[in-house]
Protein backbone atom coordinates (compact mmCIF):
# COMPACT_ATOMS: atom_id res chain seq x y z
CA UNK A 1 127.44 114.80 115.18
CA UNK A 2 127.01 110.94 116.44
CA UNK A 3 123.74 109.94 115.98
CA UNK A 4 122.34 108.55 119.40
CA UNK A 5 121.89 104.69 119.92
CA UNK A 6 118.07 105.59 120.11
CA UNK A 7 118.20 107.86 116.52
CA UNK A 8 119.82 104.61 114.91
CA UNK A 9 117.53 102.35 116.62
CA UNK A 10 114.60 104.15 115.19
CA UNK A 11 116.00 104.15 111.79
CA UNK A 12 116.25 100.75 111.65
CA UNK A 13 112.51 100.18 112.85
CA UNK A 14 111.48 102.06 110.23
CA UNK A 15 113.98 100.62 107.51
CA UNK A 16 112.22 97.56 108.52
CA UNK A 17 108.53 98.88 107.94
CA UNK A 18 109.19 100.46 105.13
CA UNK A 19 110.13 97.04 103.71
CA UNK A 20 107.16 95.02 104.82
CA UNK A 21 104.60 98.18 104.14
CA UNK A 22 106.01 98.65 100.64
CA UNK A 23 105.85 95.17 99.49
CA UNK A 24 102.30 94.12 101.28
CA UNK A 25 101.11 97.07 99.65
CA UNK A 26 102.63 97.51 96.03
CA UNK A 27 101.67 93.79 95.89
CA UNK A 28 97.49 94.54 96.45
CA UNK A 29 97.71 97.02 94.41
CA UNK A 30 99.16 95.54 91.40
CA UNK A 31 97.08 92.30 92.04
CA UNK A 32 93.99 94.34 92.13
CA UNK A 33 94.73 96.31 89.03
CA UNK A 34 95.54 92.98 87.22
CA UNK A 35 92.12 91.73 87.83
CA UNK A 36 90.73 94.65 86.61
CA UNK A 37 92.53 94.72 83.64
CA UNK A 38 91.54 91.54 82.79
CA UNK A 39 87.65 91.43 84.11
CA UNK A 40 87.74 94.87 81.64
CA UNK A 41 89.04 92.62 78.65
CA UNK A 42 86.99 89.55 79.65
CA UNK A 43 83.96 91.92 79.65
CA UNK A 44 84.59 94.00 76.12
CA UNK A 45 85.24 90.54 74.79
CA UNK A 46 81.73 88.59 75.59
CA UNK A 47 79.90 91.81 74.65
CA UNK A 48 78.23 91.86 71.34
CA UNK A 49 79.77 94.93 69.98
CA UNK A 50 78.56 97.68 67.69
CA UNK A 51 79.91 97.50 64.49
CA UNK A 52 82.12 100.78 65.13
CA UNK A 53 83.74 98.34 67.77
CA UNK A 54 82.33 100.70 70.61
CA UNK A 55 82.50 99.01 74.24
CA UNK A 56 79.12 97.42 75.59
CA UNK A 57 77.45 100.61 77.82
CA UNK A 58 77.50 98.95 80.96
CA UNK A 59 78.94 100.22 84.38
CA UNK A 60 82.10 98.53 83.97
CA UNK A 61 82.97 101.08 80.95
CA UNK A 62 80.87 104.54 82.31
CA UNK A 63 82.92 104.05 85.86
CA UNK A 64 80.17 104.95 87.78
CA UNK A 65 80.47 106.84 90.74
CA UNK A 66 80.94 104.99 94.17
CA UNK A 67 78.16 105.71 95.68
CA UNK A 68 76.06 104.33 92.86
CA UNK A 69 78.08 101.31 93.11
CA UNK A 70 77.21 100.87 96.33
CA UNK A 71 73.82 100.92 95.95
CA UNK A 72 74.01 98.49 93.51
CA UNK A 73 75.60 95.93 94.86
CA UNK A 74 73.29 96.34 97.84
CA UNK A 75 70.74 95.88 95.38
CA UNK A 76 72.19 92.65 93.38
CA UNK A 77 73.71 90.59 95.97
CA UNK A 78 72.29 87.27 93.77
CA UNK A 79 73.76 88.78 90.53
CA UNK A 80 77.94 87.32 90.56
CA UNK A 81 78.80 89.12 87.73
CA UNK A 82 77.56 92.24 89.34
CA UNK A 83 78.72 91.50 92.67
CA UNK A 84 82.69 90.78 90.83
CA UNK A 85 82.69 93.72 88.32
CA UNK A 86 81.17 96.20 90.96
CA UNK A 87 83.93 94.41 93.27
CA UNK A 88 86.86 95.27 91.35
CA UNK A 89 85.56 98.66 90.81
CA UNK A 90 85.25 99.84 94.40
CA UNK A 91 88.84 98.31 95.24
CA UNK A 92 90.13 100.07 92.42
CA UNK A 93 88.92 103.48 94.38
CA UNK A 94 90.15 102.30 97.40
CA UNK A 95 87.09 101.13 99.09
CA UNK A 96 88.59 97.53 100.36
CA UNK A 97 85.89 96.68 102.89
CA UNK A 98 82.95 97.08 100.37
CA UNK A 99 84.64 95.20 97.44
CA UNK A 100 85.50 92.71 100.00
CA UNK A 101 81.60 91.99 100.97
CA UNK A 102 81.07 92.20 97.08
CA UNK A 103 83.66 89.09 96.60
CA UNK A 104 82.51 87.66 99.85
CA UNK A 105 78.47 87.98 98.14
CA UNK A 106 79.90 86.39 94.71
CA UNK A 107 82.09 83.59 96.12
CA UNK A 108 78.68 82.64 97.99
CA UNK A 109 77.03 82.10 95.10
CA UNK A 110 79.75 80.14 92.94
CA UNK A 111 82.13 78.67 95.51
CA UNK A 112 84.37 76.79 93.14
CA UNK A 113 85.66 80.02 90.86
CA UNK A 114 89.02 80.46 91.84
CA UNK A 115 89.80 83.92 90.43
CA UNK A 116 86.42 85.26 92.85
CA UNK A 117 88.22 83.02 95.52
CA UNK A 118 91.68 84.45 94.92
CA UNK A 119 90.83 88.32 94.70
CA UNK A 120 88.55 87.94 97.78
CA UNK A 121 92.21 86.40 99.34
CA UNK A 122 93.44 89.65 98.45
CA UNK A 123 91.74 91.85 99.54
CA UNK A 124 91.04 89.95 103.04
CA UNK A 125 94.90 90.33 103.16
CA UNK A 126 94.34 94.21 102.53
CA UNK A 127 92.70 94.26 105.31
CA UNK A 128 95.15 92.23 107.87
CA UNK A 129 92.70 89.28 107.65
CA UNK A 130 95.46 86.78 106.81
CA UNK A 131 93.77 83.61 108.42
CA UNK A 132 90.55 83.95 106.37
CA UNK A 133 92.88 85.47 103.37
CA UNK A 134 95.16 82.22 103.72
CA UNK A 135 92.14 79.64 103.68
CA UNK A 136 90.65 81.55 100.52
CA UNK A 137 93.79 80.70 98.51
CA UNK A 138 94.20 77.67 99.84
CA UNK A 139 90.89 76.79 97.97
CA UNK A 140 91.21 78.38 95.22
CA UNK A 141 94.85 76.00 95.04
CA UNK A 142 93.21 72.72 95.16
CA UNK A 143 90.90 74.17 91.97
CA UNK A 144 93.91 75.40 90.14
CA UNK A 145 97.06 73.95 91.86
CA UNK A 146 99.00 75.17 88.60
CA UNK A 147 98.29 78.53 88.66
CA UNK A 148 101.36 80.43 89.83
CA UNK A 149 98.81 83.63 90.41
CA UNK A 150 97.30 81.38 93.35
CA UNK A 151 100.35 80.47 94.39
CA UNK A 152 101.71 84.20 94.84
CA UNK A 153 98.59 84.98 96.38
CA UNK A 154 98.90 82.35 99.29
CA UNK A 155 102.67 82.72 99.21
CA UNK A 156 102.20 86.89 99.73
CA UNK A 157 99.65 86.35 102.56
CA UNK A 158 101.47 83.68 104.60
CA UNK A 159 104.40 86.42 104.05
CA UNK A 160 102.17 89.46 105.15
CA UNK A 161 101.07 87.16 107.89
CA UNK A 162 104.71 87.07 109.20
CA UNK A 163 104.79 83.36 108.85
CA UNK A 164 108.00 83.24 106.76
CA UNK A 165 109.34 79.77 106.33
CA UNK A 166 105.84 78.68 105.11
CA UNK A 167 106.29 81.35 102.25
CA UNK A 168 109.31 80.80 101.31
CA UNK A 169 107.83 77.12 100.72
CA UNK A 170 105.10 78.84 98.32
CA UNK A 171 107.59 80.90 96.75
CA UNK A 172 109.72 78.78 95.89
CA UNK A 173 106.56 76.56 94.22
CA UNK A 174 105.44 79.87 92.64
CA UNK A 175 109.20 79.75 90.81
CA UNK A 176 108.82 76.51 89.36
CA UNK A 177 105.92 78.23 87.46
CA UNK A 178 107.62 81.47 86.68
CA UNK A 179 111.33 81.10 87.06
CA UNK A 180 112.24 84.50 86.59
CA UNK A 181 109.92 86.76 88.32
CA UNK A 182 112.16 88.99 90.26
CA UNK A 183 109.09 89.97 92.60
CA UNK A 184 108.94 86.76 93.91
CA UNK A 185 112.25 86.36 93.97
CA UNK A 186 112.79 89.51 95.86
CA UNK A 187 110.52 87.99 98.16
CA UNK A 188 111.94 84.84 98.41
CA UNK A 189 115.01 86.34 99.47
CA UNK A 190 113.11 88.61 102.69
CA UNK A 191 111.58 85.48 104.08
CA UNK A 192 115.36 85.09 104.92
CA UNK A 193 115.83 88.99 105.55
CA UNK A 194 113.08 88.47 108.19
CA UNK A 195 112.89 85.04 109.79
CA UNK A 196 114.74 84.92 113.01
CA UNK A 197 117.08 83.67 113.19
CA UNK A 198 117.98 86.26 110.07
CA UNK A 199 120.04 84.70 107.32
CA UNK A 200 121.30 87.09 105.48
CA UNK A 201 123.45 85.36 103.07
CA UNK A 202 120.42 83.50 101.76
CA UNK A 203 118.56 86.75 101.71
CA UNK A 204 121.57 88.80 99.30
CA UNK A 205 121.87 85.37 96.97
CA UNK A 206 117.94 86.10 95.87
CA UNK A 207 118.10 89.62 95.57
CA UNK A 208 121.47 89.00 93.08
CA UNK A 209 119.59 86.54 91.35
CA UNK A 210 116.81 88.93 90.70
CA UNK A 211 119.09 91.77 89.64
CA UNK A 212 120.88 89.40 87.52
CA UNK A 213 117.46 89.46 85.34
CA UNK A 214 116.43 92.83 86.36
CA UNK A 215 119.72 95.02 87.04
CA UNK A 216 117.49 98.51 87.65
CA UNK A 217 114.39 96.67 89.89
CA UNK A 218 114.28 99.09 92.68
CA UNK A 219 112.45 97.64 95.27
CA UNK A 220 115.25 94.48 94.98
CA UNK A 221 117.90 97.67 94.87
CA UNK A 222 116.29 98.91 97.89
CA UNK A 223 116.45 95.57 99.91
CA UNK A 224 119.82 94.53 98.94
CA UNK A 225 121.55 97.74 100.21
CA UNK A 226 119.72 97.53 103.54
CA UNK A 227 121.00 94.00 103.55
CA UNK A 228 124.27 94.86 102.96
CA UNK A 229 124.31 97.69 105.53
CA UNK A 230 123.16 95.14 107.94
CA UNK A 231 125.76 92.81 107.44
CA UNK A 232 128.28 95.77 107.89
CA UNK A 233 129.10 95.82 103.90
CA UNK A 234 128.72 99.82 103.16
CA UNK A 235 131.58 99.65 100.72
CA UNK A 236 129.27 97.21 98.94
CA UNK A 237 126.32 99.34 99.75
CA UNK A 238 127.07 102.58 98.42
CA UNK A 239 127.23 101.89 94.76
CA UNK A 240 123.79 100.21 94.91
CA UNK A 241 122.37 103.53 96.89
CA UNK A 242 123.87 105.73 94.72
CA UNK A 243 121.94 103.39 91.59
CA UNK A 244 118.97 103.75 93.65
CA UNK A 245 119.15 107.29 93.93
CA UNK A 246 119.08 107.74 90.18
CA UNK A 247 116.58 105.08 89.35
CA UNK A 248 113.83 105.90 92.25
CA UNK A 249 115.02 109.70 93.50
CA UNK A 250 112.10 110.04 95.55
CA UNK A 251 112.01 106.42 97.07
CA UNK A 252 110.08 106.51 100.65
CA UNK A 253 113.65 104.38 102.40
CA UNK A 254 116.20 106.49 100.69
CA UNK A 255 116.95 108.98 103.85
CA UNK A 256 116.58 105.87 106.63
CA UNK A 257 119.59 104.15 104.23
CA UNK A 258 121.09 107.22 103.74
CA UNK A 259 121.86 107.73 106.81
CA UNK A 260 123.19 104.41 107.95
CA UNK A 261 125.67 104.88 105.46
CA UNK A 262 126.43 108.28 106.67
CA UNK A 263 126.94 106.72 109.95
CA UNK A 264 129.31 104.15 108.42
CA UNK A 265 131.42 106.71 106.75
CA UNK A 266 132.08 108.11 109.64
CA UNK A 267 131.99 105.89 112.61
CA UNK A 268 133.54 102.92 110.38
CA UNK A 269 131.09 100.32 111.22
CA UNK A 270 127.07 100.16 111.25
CA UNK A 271 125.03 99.49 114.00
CA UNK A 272 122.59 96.28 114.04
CA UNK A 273 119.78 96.30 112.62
């Protein structure tokens, strides 16, 4: 059966979300796990350990509940390092809004460190705050104006922000530090994918780039067959779904693309996007 005009319109709505909502979000979390990861490090490495090489006993290494952490950051709100490590901790268990006003508390109290400033970016941009997420890493750029980290950061929230031609300006900064990320190259490309006018040639060139160094990155798999399918390419298409499929079975877009190509394969052409 013909899908209805209405069916395929709402398919490509939520081809579209899925996009955006995967990429906003995979990018928090890995930036907040990042920090973690290296707070954790930063942490084990200033402590004086035991000669066993046991990790100091602080919070950072019991994990301590959330509601303890909450009550003390309440209670250290002049203490940075607490306010940061405490931070990290609640964002890590999904508590943005508190590790938020735990970054907002430490950037207070030392204004000029840029990692504070940039992880406070994040997580304003976790929570939709883009114009107070953009100014944070556009401070913590004119402390570190080499560090491609900041320049993701600002580059991800002008793109979450929906303000695509100044990202692709950032991203294309961020690749003069780290010419062969394929995230930001992935993103690159979907400033094009979702500027309007669309330019979808521009859009496909990044996301063969990135597969060029990264032949099995899904999420650039993901984004170049719904490209293709836009620009009415399913021959093209259907040998990077099928990849997809066996790569990332259980990826959220895979029935939405699915079925566009169905409706190529029999129809002949694809509705636009």
């Amino acid at each position: 059966m013909k899908p209805s005009t209405l069916a395929v319109a709402m398919t490509c709505l939520v081809i579209g979300f899925f996009i955006g909502f995967a990429y906003t979000n995979s990018r928090n979390r890995e930036f907040i796990r990042e920090q973690a990861e290296k707070a954790r490090a930063e942490a084990f490495a200033a402590s004086n350990r035991t000669a066993g090489g046991a990790a100091p006993d602080d919070d950072l290494h019991r994990n301590p509940n959330v509601e303890t952490a909450l009550a003390e950051a309440a209670s250290k709100r002049d203490d940075f390092d607490a306010q940061t490590r405490l931070g990290i901790f609640l964002a890590e268990n999904g508590r943005i809004p508190e590790a938020r006003e735990c970054f907002e508390a430490a950037v207070k109290l030392r204004p000029d460190d840029w990692q504070a400033l940039a992880i406070l970016g994040r997580l304003l941009a976790a929570e939709s705050k883009y114009p107070e997420a953009i100014a944070r890493f556009e401070t913590a750029y004119k402390l570190q104006p080499n560090n491609g980290q900041i320049v993701v950061g600002l580059a991800n929230a002008l793109f979450d922000a929906k303000r695509y031609e100044d990202a692709q300006k950032w991203y294309e900064k961020a690749l003069t530090l780290t010419p062969k990320d394929v995230n930001v190259i992935t993103d690159l490309g979907l400033t094009y994918y979702f500027r309007r006018p669309q330019q979808l040639d521009k859009a496909m060139a990044y996301f063969q780039q990135s597969l060029s160094i990264d032949p099995n990155h899904t999420l650039t798999l993901q984004n170049y067959a719904v490209a293709l399918l836009d620009a009415n390419r399913p021959a093209e298409a259907r040998p990077i779904v099928e990849k997809l499929e066996r790569l990332a079975p259980q990826n959220e877009m895979l029935p939405a693309i699915r079925q566009r190509l169905a409706q190529a394969n029999t129809t002949g052409n694809i509705p636009p996007h």
